[in-house]
C-alpha atoms as a PDB file:
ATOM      1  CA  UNK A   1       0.000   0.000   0.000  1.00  0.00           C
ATOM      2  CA  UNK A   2       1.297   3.267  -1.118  1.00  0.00           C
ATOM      3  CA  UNK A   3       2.055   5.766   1.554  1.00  0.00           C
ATOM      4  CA  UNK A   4      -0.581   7.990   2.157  1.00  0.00           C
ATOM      5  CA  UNK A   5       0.877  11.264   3.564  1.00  0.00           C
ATOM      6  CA  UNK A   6       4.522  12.439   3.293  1.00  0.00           C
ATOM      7  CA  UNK A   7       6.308  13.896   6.054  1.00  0.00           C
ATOM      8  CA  UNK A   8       5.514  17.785   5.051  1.00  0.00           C
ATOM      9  CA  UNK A   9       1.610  16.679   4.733  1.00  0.00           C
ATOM     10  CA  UNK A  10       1.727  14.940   8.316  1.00  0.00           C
ATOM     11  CA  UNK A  11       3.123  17.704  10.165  1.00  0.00           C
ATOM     12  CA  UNK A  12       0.919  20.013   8.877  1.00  0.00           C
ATOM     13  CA  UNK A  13      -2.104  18.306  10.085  1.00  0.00           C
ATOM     14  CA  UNK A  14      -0.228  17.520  13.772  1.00  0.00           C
ATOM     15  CA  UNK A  15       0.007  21.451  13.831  1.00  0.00           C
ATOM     16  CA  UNK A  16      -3.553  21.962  12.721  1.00  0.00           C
ATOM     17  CA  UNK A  17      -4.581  19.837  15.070  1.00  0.00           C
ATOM     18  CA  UNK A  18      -2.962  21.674  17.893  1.00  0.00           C
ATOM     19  CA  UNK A  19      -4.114  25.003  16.698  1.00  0.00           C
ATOM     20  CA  UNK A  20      -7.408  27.458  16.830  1.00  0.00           C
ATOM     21  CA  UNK A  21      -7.905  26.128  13.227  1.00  0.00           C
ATOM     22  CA  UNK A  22      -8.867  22.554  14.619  1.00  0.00           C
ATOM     23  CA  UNK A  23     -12.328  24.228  16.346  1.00  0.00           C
ATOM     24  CA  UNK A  24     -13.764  25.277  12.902  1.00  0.00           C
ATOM     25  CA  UNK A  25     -11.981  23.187   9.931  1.00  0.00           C
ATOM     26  CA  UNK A  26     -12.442  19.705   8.525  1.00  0.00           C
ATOM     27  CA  UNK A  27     -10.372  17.902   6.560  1.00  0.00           C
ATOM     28  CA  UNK A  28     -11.805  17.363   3.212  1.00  0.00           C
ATOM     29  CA  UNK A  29     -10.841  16.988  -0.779  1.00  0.00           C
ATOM     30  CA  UNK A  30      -8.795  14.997  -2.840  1.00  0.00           C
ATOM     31  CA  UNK A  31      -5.991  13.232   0.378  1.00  0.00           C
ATOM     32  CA  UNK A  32      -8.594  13.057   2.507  1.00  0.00           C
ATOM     33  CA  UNK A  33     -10.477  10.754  -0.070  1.00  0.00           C
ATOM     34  CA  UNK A  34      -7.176   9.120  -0.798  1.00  0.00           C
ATOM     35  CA  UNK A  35      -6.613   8.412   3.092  1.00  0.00           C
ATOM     36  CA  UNK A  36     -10.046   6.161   2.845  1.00  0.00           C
ATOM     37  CA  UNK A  37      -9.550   4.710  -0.746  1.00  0.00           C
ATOM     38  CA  UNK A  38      -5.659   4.560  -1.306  1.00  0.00           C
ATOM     39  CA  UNK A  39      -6.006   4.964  -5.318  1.00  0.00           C
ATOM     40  CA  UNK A  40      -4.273   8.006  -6.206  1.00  0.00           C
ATOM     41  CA  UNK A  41      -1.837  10.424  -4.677  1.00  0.00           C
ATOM     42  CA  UNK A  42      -2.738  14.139  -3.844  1.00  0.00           C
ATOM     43  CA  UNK A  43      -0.472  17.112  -2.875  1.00  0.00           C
ATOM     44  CA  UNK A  44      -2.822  19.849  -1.509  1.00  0.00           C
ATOM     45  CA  UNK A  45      -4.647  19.403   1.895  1.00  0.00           C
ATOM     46  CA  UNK A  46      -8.187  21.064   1.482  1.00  0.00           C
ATOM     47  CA  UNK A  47     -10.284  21.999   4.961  1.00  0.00           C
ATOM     48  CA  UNK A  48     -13.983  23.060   5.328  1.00  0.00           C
ATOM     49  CA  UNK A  49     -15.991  24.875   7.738  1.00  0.00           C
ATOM     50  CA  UNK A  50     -19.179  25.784   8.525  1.00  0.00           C
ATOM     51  CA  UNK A  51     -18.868  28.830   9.717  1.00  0.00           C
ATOM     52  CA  UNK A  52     -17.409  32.080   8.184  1.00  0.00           C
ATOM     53  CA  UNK A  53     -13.761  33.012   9.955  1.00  0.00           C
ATOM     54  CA  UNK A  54     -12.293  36.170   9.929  1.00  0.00           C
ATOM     55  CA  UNK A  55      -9.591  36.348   7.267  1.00  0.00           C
ATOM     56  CA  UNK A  56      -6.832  38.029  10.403  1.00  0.00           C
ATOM     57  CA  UNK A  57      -7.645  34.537  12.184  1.00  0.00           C
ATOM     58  CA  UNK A  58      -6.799  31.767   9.764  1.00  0.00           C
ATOM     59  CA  UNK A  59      -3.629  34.146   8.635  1.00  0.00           C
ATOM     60  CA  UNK A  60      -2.249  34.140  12.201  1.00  0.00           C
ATOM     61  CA  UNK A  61      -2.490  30.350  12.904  1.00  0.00           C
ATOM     62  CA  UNK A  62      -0.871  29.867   9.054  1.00  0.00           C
ATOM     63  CA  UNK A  63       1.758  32.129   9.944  1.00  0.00           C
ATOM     64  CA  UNK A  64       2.713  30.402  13.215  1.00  0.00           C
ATOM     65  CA  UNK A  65       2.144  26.732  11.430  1.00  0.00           C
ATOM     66  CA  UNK A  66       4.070  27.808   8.335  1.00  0.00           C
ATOM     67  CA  UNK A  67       6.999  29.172  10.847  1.00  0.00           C
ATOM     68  CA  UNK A  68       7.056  25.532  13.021  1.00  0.00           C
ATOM     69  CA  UNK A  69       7.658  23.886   9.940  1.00  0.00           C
ATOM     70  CA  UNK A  70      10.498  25.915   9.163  1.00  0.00           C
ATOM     71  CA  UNK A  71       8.900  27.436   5.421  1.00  0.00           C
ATOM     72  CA  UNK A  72      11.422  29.813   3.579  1.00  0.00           C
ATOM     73  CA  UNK A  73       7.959  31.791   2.929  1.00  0.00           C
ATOM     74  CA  UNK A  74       4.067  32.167   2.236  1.00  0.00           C
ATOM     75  CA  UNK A  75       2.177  33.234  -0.533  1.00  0.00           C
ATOM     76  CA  UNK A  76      -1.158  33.559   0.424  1.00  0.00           C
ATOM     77  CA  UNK A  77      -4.271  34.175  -1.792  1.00  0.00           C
ATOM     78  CA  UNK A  78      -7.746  34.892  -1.017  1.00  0.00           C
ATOM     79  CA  UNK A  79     -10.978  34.383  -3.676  1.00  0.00           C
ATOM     80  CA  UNK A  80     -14.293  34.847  -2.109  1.00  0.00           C
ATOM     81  CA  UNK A  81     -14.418  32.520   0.585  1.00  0.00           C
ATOM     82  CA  UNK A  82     -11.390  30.745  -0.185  1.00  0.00           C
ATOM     83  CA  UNK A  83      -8.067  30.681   1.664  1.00  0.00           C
ATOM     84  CA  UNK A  84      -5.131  29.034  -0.007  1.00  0.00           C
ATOM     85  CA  UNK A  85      -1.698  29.130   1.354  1.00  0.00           C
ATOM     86  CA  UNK A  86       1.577  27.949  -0.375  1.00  0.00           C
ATOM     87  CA  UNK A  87       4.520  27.115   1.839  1.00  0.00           C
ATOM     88  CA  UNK A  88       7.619  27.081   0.318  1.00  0.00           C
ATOM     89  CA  UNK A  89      10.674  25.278   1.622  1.00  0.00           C
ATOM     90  CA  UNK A  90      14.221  25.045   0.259  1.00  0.00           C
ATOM     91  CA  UNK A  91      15.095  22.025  -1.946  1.00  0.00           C
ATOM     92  CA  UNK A  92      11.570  20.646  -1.370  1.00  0.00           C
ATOM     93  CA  UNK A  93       7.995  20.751  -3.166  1.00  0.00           C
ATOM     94  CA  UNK A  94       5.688  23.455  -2.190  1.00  0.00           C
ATOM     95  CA  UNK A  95       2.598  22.608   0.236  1.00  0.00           C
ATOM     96  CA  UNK A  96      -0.495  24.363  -0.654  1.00  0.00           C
ATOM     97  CA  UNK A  97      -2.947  24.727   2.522  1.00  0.00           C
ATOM     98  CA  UNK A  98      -6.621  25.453   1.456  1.00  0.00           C
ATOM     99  CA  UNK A  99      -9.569  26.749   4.005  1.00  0.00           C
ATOM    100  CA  UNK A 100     -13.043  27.056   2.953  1.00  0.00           C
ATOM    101  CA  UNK A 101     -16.075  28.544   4.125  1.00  0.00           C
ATOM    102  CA  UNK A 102     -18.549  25.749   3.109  1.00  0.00           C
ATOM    103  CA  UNK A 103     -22.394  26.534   4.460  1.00  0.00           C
ATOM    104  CA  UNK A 104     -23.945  23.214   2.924  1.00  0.00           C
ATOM    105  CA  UNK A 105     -25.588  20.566   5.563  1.00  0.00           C
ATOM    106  CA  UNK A 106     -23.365  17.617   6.183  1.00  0.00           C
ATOM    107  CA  UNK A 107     -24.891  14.085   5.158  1.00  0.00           C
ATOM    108  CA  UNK A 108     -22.744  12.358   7.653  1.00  0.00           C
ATOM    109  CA  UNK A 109     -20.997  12.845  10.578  1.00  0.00           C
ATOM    110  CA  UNK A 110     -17.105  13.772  10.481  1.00  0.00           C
ATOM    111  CA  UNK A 111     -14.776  10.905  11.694  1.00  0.00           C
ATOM    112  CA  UNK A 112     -12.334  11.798  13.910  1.00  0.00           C
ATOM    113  CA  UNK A 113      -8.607  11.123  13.908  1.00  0.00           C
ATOM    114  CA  UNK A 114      -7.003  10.983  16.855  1.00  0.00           C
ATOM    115  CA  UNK A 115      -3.484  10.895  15.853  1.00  0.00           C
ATOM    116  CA  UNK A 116      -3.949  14.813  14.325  1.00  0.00           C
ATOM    117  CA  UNK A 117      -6.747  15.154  16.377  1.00  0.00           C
ATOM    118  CA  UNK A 118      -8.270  16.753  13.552  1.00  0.00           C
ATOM    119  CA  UNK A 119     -11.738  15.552  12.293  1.00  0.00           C
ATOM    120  CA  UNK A 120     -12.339  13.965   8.571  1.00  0.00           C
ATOM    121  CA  UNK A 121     -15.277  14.577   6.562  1.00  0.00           C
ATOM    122  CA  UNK A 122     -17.375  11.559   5.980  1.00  0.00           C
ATOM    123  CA  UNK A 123     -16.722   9.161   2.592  1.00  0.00           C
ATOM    124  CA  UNK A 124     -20.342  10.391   1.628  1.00  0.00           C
ATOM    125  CA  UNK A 125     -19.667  13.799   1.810  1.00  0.00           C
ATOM    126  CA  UNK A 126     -16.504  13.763  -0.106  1.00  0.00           C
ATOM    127  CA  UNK A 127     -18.211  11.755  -2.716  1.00  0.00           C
ATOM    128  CA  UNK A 128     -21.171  13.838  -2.829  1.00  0.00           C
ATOM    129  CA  UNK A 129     -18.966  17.093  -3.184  1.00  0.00           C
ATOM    130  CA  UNK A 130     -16.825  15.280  -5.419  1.00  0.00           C
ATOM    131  CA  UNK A 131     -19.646  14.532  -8.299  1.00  0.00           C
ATOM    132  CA  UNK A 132     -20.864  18.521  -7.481  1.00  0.00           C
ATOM    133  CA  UNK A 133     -17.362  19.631  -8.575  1.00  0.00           C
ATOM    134  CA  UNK A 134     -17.763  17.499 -11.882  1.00  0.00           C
ATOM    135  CA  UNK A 135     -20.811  18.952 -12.554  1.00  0.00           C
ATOM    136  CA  UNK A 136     -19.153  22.647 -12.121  1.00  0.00           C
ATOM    137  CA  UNK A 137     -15.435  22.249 -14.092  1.00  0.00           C
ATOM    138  CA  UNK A 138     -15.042  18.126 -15.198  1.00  0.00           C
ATOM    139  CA  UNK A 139     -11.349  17.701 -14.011  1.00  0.00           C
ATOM    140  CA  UNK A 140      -9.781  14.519 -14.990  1.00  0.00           C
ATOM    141  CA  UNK A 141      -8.388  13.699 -11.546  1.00  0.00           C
ATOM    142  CA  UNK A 142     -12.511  14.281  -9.813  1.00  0.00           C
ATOM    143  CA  UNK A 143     -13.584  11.869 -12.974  1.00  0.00           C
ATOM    144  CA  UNK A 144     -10.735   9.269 -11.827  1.00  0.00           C
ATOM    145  CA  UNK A 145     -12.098   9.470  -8.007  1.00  0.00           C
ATOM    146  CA  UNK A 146     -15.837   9.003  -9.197  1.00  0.00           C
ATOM    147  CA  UNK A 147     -14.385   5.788 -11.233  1.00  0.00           C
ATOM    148  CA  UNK A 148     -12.561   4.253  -8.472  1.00  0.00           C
ATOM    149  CA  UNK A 149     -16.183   5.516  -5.553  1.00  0.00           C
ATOM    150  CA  UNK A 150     -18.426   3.568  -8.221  1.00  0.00           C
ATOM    151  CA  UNK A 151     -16.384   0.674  -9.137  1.00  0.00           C
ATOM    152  CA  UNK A 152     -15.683  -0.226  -5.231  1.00  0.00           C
ATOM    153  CA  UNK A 153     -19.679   0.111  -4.825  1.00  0.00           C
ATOM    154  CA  UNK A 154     -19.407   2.495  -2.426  1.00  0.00           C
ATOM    155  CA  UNK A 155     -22.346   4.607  -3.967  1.00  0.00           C
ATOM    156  CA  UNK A 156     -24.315   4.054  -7.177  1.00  0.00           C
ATOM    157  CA  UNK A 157     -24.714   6.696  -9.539  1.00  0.00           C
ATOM    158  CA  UNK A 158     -28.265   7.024  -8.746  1.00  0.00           C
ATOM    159  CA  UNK A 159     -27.757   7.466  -5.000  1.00  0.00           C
ATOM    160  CA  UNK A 160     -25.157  10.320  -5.759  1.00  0.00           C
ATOM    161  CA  UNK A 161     -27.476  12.099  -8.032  1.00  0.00           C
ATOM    162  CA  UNK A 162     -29.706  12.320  -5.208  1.00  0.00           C
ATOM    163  CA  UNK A 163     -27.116  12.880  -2.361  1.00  0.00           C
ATOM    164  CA  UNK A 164     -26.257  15.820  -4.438  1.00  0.00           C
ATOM    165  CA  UNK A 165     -29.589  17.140  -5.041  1.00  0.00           C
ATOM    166  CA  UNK A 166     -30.389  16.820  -0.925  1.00  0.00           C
ATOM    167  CA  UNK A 167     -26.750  18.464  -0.162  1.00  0.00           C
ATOM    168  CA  UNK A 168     -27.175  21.304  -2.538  1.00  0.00           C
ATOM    169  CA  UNK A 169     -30.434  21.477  -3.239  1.00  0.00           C
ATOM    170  CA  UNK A 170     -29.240  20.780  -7.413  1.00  0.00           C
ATOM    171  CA  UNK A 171     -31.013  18.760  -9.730  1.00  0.00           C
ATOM    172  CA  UNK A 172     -28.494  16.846 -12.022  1.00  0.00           C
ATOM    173  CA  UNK A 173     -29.238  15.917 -15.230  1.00  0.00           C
ATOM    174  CA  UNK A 174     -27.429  12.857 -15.794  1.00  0.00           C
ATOM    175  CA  UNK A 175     -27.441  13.080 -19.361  1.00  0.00           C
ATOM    176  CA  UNK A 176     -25.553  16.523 -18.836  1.00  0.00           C
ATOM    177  CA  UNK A 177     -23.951  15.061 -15.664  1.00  0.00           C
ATOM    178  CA  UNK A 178     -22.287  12.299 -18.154  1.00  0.00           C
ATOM    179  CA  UNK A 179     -21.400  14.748 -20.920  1.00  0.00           C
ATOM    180  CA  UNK A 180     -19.461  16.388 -18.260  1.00  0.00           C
ATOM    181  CA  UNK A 181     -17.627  12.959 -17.558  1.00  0.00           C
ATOM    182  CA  UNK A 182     -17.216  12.318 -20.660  1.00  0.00           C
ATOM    183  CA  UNK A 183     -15.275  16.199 -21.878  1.00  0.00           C
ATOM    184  CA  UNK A 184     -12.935  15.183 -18.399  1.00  0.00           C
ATOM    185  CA  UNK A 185     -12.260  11.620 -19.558  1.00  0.00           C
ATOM    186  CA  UNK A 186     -10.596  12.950 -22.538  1.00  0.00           C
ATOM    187  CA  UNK A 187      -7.988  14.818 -20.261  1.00  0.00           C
ATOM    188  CA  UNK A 188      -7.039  11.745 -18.493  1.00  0.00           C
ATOM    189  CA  UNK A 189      -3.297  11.318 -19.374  1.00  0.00           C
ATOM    190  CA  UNK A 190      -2.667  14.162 -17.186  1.00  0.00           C
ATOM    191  CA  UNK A 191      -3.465  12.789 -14.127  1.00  0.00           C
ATOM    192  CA  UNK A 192      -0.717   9.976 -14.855  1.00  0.00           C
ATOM    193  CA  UNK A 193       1.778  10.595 -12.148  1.00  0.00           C
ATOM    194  CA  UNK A 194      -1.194  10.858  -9.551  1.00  0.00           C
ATOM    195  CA  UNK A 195      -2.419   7.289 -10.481  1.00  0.00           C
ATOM    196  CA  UNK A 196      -0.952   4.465  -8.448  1.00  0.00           C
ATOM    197  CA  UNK A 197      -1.017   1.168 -10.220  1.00  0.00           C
ATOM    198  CA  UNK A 198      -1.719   1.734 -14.282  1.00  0.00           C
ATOM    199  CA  UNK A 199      -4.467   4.246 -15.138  1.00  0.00           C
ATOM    200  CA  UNK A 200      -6.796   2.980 -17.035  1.00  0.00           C
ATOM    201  CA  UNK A 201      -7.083   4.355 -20.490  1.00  0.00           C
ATOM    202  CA  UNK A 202      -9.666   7.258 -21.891  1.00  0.00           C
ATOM    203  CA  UNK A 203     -11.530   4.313 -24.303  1.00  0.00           C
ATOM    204  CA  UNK A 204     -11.569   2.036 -21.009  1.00  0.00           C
ATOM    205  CA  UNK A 205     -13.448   4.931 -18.498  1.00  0.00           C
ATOM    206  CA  UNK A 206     -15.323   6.420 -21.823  1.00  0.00           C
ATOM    207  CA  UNK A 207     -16.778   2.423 -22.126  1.00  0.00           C
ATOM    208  CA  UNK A 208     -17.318   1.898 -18.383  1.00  0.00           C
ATOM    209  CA  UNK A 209     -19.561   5.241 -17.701  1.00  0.00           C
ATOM    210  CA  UNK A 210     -21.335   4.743 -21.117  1.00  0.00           C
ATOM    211  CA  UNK A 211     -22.577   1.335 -19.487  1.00  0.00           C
ATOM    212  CA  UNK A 212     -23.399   2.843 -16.105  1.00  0.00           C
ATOM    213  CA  UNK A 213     -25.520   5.687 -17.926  1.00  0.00           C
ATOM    214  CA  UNK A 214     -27.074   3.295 -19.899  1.00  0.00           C
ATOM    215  CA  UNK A 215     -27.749   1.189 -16.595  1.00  0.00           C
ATOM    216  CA  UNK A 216     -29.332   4.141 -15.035  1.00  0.00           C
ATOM    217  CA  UNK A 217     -31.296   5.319 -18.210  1.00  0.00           C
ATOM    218  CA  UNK A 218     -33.271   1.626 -17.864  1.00  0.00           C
ATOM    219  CA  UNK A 219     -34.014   2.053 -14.601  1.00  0.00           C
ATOM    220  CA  UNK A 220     -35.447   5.329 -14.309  1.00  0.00           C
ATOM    221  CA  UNK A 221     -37.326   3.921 -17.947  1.00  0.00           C
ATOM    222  CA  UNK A 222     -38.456   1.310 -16.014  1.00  0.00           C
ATOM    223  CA  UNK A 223     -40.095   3.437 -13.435  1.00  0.00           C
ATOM    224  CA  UNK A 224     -42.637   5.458 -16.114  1.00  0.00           C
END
């Protein structure tokens, strides 16, 4: 099994977890879904929270994290209500921090991990927002993630449809919802170096979502 964090990803969360930060954020995104399904690595650690910070407040704690683990500096960038941090070290690969204020209801309950004592959101919820983002910008590595949730059975396509619509109050279309898969599937060679094992190939995840659509498409026929 591949490893899931490296050493610059652990300590940030250890340091999270001891700060004001661990009172208001989740961890969330693209590792966090990798730290339940070990398929593919990610670089960025992503947090959520339900309540909107003051920007002075999640600055202060990044500054004192940022200076604990010893960063040469920190570029930090604000859109909306979207923090995103990039620590930069010497001789090393940058760490990108990202806090977001996130007002939707939670379908499940955060797990918590006692070892960053920092909580995780729930598989659901990461799957649910997962299939939202794919509906909003089709990114190759969110289409990967969907293949790998589906494949395991760990929701159908039907049930995410409907998560989605009861998260974000969104109807889906699937026929627009597999369009979108399908313009992402065609990006999927750049995702390569993220992919542990081999990566299946554009024809091979085109094929398998065609069948699940069509799988879906009967049984919603079936119900008229």
């Amino acid at each position: 099994m591949a490893k899931i964090l490296n050493q610059r990803q652990e300590l940030a969360l250890k340091l999270i977890g001891k700060s004001q930060l661990e009172k208001y954020f989740y961890w969330t995104g693209g590792t966090a879904l990798f730290f339940y399904l070990h398929h593919r690595l990610s670089e960025d650690l992503d947090f959520m929270s339900e309540e909107l910070l003051p920007d002075e407040f999640i600055t202060k704690e990044i500054s004192s994290i940022s200076s604990e683990m010893r960063a040469k500096r920190v570029e930090h960038f604000k859109h909306f209500n979207r923090w995103q941090y990039f620590l930069f070290f010497p001789k090393a690969k940058q760490l990108k921090l990202e806090f977001v204020y996130y007002p939707f209801p939670k379908l499940d309950k955060c797990n918590q991990l006692k070892k960053y004592n920092i909580r995780i959101d729930s598989l659901k919820d990461i799957i649910v927002n997962k299939a939202h983002a794919i509906f909003e910008r089709s990114e190759p590595k969110d289409i990967y993630d969907l293949y790998i949730i589906v494949r395991r059975k760990k929701m159908r396509l039907d049930q995410i449809l409907k998560a989605v619509n009861k998260k974000f109050g969104v109807e889906i279309d699937p026929v627009i919802f597999m369009a979108k898969i399908m313009a992402g599937v065609k990006k999927n060679s750049q995702i390569k170096p993220l992919i542990i094992g081999e990566i299946p190939s554009a024809k091979f995840l085109k094929d398998y979502f065609q069948k699940i659509a069509n799988q879906y498409l009967r049984k919603e026929l079936r119900k008229l």
